[in-house]
N, C-alpha and C. Protein backbone atom coordinates (compact mmCIF):
# COMPACT_ATOMS: atom_id res chain seq x y z
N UNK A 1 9.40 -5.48 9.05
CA UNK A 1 9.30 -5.60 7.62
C UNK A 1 8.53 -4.37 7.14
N UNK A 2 9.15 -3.65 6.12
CA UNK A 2 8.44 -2.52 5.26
C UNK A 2 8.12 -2.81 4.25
N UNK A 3 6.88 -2.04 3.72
CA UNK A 3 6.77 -2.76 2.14
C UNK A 3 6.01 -1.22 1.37
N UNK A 4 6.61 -1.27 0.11
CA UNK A 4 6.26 -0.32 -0.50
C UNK A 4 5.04 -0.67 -1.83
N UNK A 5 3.98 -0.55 -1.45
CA UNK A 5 3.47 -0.87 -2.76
C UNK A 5 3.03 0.14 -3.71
N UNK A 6 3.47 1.04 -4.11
CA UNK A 6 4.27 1.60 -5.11
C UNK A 6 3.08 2.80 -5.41
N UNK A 7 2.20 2.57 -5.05
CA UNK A 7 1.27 4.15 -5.12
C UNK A 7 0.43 4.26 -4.14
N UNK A 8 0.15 4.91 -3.43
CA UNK A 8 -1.48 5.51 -2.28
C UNK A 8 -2.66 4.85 -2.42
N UNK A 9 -2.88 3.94 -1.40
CA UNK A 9 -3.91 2.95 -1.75
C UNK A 9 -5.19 3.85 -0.52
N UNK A 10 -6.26 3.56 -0.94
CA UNK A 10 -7.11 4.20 0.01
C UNK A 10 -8.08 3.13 0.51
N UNK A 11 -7.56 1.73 0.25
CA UNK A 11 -8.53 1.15 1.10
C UNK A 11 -7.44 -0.04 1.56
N UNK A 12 -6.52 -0.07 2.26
CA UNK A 12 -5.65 -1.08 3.12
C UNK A 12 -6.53 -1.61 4.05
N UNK A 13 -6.68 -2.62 3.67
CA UNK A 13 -7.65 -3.63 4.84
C UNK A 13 -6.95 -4.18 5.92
N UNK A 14 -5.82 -4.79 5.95
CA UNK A 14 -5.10 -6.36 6.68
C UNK A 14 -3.98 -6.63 5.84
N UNK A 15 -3.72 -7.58 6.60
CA UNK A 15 -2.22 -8.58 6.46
C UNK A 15 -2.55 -9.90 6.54
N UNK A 16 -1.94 -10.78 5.93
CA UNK A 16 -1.91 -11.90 5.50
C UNK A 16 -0.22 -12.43 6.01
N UNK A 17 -0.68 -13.39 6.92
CA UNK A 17 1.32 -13.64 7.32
C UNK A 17 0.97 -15.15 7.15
N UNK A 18 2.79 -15.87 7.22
CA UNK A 18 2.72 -17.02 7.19
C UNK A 18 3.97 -17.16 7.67
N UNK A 19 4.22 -18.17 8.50
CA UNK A 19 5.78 -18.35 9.13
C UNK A 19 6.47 -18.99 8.14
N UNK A 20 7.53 -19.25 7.94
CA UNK A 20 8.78 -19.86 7.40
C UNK A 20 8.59 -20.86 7.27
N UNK A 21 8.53 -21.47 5.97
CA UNK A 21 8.27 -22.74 5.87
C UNK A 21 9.52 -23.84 6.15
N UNK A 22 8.81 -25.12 6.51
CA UNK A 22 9.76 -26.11 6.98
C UNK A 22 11.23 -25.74 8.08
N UNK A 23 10.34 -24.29 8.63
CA UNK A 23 11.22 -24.17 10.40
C UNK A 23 10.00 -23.74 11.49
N UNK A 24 10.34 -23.95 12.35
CA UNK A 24 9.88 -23.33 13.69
C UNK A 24 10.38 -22.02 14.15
N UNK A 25 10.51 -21.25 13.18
CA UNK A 25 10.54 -20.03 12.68
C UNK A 25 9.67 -19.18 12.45
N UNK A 26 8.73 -18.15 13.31
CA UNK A 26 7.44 -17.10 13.26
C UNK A 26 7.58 -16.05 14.32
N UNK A 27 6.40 -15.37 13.68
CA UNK A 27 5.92 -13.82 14.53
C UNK A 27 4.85 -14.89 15.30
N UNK A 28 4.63 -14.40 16.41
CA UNK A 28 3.36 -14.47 17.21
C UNK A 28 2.22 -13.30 16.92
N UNK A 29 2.68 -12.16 17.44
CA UNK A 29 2.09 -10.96 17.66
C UNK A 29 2.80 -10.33 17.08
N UNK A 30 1.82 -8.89 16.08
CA UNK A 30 2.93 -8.27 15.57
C UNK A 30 1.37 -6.45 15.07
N UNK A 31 2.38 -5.09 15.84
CA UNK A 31 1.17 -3.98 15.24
C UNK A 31 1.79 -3.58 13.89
N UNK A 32 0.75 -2.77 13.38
CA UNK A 32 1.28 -2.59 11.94
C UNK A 32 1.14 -0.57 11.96
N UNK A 33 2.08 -0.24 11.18
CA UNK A 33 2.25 1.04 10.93
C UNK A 33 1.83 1.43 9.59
N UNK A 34 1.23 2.44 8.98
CA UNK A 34 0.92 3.22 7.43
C UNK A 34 1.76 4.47 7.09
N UNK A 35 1.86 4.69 6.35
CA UNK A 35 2.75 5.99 5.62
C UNK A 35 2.22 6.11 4.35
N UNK A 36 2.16 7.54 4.24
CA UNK A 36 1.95 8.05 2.41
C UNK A 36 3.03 8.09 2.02
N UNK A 37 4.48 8.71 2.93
CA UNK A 37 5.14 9.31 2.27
C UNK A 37 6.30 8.64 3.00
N UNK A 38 6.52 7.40 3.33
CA UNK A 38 7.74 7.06 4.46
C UNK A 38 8.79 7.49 5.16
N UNK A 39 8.05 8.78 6.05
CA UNK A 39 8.70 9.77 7.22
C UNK A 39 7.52 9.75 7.70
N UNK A 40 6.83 9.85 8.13
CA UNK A 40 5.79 9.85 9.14
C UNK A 40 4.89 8.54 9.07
N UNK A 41 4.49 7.83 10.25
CA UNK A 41 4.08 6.69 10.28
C UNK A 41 3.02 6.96 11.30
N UNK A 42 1.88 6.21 11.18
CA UNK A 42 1.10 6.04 11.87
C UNK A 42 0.31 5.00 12.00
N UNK A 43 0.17 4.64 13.57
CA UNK A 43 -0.38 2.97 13.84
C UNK A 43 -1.74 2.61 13.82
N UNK A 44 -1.83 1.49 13.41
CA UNK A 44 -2.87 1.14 13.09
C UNK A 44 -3.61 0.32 14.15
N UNK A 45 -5.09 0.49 14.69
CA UNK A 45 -5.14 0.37 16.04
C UNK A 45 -5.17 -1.27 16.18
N UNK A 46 -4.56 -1.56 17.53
CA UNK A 46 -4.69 -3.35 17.35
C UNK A 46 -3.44 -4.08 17.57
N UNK A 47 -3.95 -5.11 18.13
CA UNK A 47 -2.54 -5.94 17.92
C UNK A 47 -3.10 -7.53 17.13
N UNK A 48 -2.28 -7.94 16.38
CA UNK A 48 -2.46 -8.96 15.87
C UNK A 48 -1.84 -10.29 15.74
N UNK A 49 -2.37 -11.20 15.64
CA UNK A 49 -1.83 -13.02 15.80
C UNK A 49 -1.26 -13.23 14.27
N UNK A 50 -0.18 -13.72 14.10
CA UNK A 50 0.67 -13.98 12.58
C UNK A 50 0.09 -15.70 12.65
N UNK A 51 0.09 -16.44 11.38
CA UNK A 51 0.50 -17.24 11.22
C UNK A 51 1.79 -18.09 11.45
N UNK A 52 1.32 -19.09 12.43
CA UNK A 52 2.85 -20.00 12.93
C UNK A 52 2.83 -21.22 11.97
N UNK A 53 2.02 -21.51 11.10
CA UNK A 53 2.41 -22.48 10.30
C UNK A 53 2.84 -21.95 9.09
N UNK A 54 4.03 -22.80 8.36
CA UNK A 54 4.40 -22.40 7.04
C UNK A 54 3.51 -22.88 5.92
N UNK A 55 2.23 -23.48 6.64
CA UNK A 55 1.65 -24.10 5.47
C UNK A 55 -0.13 -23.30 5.69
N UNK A 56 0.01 -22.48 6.43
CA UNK A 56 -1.57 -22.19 6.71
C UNK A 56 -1.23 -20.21 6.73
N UNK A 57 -2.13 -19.91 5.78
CA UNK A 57 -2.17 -18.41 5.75
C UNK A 57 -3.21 -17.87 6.59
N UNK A 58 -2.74 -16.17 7.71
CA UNK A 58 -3.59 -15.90 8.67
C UNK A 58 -3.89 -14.74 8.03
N UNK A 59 -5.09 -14.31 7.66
CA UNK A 59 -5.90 -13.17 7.10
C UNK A 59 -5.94 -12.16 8.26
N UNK A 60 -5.23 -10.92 9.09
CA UNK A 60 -5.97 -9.91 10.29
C UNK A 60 -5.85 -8.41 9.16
N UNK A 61 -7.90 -8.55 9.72
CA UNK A 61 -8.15 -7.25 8.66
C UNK A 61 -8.06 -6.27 9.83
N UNK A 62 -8.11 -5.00 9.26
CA UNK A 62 -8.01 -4.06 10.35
C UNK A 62 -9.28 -3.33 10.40
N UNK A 63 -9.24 -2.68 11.68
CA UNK A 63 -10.88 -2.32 11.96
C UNK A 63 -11.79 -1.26 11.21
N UNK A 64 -11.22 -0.50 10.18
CA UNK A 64 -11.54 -0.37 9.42
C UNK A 64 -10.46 0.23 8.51
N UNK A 65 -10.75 0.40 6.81
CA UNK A 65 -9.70 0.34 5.75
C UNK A 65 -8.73 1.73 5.95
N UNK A 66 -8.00 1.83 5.64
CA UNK A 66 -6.76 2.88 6.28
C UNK A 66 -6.05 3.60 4.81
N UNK A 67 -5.46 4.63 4.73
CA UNK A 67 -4.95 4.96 3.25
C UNK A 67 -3.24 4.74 3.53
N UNK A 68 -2.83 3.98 2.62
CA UNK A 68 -1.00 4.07 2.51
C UNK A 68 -0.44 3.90 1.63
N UNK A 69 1.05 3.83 1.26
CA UNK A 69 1.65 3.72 0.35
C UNK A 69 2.81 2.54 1.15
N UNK A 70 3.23 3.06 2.29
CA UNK A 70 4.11 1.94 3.11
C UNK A 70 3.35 1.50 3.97
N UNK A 71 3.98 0.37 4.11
CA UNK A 71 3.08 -0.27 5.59
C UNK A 71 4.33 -1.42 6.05
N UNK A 72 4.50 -0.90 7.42
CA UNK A 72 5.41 -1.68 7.94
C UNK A 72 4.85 -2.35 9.44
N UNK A 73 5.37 -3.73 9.11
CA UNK A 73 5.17 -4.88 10.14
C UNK A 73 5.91 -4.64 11.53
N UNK A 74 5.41 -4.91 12.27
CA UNK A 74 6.44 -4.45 13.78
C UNK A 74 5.99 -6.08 14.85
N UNK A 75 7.21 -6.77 14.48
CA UNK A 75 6.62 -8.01 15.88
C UNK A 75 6.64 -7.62 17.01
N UNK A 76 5.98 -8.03 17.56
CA UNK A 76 5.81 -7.33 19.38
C UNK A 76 6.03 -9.22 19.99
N UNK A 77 5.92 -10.26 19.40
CA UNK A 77 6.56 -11.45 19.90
C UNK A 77 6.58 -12.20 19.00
N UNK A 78 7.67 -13.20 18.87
CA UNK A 78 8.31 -14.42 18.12
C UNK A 78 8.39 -15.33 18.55
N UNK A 79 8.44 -16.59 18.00
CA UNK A 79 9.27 -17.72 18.17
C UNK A 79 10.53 -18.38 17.33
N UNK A 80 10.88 -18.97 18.28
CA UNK A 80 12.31 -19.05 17.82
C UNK A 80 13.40 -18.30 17.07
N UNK A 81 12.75 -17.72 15.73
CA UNK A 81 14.04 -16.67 15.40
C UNK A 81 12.96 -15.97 14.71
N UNK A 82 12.57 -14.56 14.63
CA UNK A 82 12.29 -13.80 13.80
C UNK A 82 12.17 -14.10 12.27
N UNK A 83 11.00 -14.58 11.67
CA UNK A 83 11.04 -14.59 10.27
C UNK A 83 9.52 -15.06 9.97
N UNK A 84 9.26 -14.46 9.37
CA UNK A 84 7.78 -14.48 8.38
C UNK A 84 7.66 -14.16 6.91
N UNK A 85 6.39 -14.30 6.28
CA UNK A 85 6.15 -13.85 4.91
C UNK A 85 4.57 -13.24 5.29
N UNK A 86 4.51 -12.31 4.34
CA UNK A 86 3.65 -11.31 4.68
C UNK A 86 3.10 -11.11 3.13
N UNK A 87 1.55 -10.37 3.19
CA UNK A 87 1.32 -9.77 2.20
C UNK A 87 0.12 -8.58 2.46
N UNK A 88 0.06 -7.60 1.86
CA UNK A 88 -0.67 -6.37 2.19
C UNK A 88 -1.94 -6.83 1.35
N UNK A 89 -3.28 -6.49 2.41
CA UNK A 89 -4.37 -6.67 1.51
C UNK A 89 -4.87 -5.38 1.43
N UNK A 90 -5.91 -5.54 0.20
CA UNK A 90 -6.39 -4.33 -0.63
C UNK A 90 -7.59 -4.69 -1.10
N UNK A 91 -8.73 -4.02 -1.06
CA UNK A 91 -9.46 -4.21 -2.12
C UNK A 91 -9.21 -4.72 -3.23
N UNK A 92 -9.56 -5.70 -3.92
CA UNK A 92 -9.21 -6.27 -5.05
C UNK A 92 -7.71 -6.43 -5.66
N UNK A 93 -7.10 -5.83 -4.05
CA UNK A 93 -5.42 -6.65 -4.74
C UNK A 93 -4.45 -6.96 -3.66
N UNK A 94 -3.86 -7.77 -3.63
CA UNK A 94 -3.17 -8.54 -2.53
C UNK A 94 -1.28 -8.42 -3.09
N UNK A 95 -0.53 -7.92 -1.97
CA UNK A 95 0.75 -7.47 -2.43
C UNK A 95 1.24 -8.32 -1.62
N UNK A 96 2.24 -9.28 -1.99
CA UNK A 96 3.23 -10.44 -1.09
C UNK A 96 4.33 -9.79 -0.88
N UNK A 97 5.54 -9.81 0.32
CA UNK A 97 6.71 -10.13 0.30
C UNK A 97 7.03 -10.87 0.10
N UNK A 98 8.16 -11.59 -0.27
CA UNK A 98 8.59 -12.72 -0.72
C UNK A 98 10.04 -12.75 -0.94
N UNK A 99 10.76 -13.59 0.05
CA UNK A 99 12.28 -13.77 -0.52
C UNK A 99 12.87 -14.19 -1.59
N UNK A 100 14.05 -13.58 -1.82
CA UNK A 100 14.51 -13.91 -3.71
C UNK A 100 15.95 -14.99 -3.57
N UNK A 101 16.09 -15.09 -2.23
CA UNK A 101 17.20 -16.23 -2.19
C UNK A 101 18.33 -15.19 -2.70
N UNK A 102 18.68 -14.19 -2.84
CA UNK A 102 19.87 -13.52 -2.91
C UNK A 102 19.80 -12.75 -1.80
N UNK A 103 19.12 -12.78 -0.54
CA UNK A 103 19.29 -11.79 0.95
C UNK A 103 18.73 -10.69 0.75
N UNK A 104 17.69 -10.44 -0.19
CA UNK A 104 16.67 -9.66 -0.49
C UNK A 104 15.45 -9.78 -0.79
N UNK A 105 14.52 -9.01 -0.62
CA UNK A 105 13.08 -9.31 -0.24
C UNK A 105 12.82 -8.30 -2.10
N UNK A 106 11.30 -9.23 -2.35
CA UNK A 106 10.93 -8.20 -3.49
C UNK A 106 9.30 -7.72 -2.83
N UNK A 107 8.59 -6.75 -3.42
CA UNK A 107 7.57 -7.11 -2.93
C UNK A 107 6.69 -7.39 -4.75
N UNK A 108 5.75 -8.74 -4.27
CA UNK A 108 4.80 -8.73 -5.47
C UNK A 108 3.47 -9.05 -5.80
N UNK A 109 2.85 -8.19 -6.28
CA UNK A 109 1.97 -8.26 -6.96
C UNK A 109 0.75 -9.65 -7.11
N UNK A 110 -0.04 -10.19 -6.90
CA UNK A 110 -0.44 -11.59 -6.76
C UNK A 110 -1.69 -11.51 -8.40
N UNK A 111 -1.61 -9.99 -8.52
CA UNK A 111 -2.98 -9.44 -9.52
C UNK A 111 -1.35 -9.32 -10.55
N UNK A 112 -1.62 -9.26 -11.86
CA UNK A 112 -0.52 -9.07 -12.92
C UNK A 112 -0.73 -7.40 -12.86
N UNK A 113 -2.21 -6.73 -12.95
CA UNK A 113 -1.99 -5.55 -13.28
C UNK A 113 -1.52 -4.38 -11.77
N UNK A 114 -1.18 -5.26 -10.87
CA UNK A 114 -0.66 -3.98 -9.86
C UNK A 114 1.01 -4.09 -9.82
N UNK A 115 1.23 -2.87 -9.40
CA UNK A 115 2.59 -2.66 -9.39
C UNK A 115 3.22 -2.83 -8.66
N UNK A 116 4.59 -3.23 -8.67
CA UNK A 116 5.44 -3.97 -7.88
C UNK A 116 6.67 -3.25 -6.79
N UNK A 117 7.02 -3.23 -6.22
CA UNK A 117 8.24 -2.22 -5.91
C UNK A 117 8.99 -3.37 -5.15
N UNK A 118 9.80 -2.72 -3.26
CA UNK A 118 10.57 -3.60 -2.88
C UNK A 118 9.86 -3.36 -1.24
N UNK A 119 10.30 -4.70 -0.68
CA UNK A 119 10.66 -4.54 0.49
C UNK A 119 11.56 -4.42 1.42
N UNK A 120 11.76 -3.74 2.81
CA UNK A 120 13.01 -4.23 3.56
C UNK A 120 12.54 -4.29 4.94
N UNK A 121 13.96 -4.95 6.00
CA UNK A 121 13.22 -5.47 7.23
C UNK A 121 12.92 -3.67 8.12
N UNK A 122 12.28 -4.41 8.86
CA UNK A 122 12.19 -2.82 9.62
C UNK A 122 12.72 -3.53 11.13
N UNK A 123 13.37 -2.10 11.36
CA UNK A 123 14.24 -2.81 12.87
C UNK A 123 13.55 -2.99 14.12
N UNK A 124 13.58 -4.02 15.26
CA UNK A 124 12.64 -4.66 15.89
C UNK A 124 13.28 -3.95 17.11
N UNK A 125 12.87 -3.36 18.18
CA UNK A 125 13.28 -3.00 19.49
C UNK A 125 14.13 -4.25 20.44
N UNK A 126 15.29 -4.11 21.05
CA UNK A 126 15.63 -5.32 21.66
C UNK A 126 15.21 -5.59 23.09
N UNK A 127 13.85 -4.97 23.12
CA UNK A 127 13.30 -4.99 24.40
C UNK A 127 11.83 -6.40 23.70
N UNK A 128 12.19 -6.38 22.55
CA UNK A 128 11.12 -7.82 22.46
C UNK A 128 11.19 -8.82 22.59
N UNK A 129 9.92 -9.11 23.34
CA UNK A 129 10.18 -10.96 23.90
C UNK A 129 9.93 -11.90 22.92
N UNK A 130 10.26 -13.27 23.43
CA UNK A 130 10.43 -14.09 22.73
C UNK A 130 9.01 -14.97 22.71
């Protein structure tokens, strides 16, 4: 999963995931990548535990705040089928993905005054376990 939140943030803390609600549907483990400019990526150190319930949100801050504009999710393990909801934390502002039920992701805003853009999936190696 990539997510664009729409200008250069200089203090990216963490991720906030939550599995699929009402399936047995989640990330286990998953590292995360940053970009200013989405051609060059760079990882962020760590590996992290997602939320497996669709009803309980997992806060993993990172070890310390990072600058980006993209930030893309990378599972390193799943259960059952690949699928989560995610949101980028920030100093004083929290950016969700969120499905729109038309087979597209938006990304949004949880503050009215930050800006919104889109998300899309980012492709998973087929060397990942289950």
């Amino acid at each position: 999963m990539q997510m664009d939140l729409g200008d250069t943030f200089t203090n990216v803390a963490g991720i906030a995931t939550q599995a699929r609600r009402g399936n047995s549907q989640y990330v286990i483990k998953y590292t995360v990548q940053v970009s200013t400019d989405a051609n060059s990526y760079t990882n962020v150190p760590g590996e992290y535990t997602a939320g497996r319930s669709g009803e309980t949100k997992v806060e993993s801050k990172f070890p310390s705040p990072v600058v980006a504009r993209y930030v893309r999710i990378v599972a390193s393990s799943y259960g059952g089928h690949l699928s989560m909801r995610a949101a980028v934390l920030t100093a004083g502002k929290v950016f969700a993905c969120v499905g729109t039920g038309k087979g597209k992701a938006e990304l949004v805003p949880s503050l009215p005054k930050c800006r919104a853009s889109t998300c899309t999936p980012t492709a998973v190696p087929n060397s990942m376990g289950h």
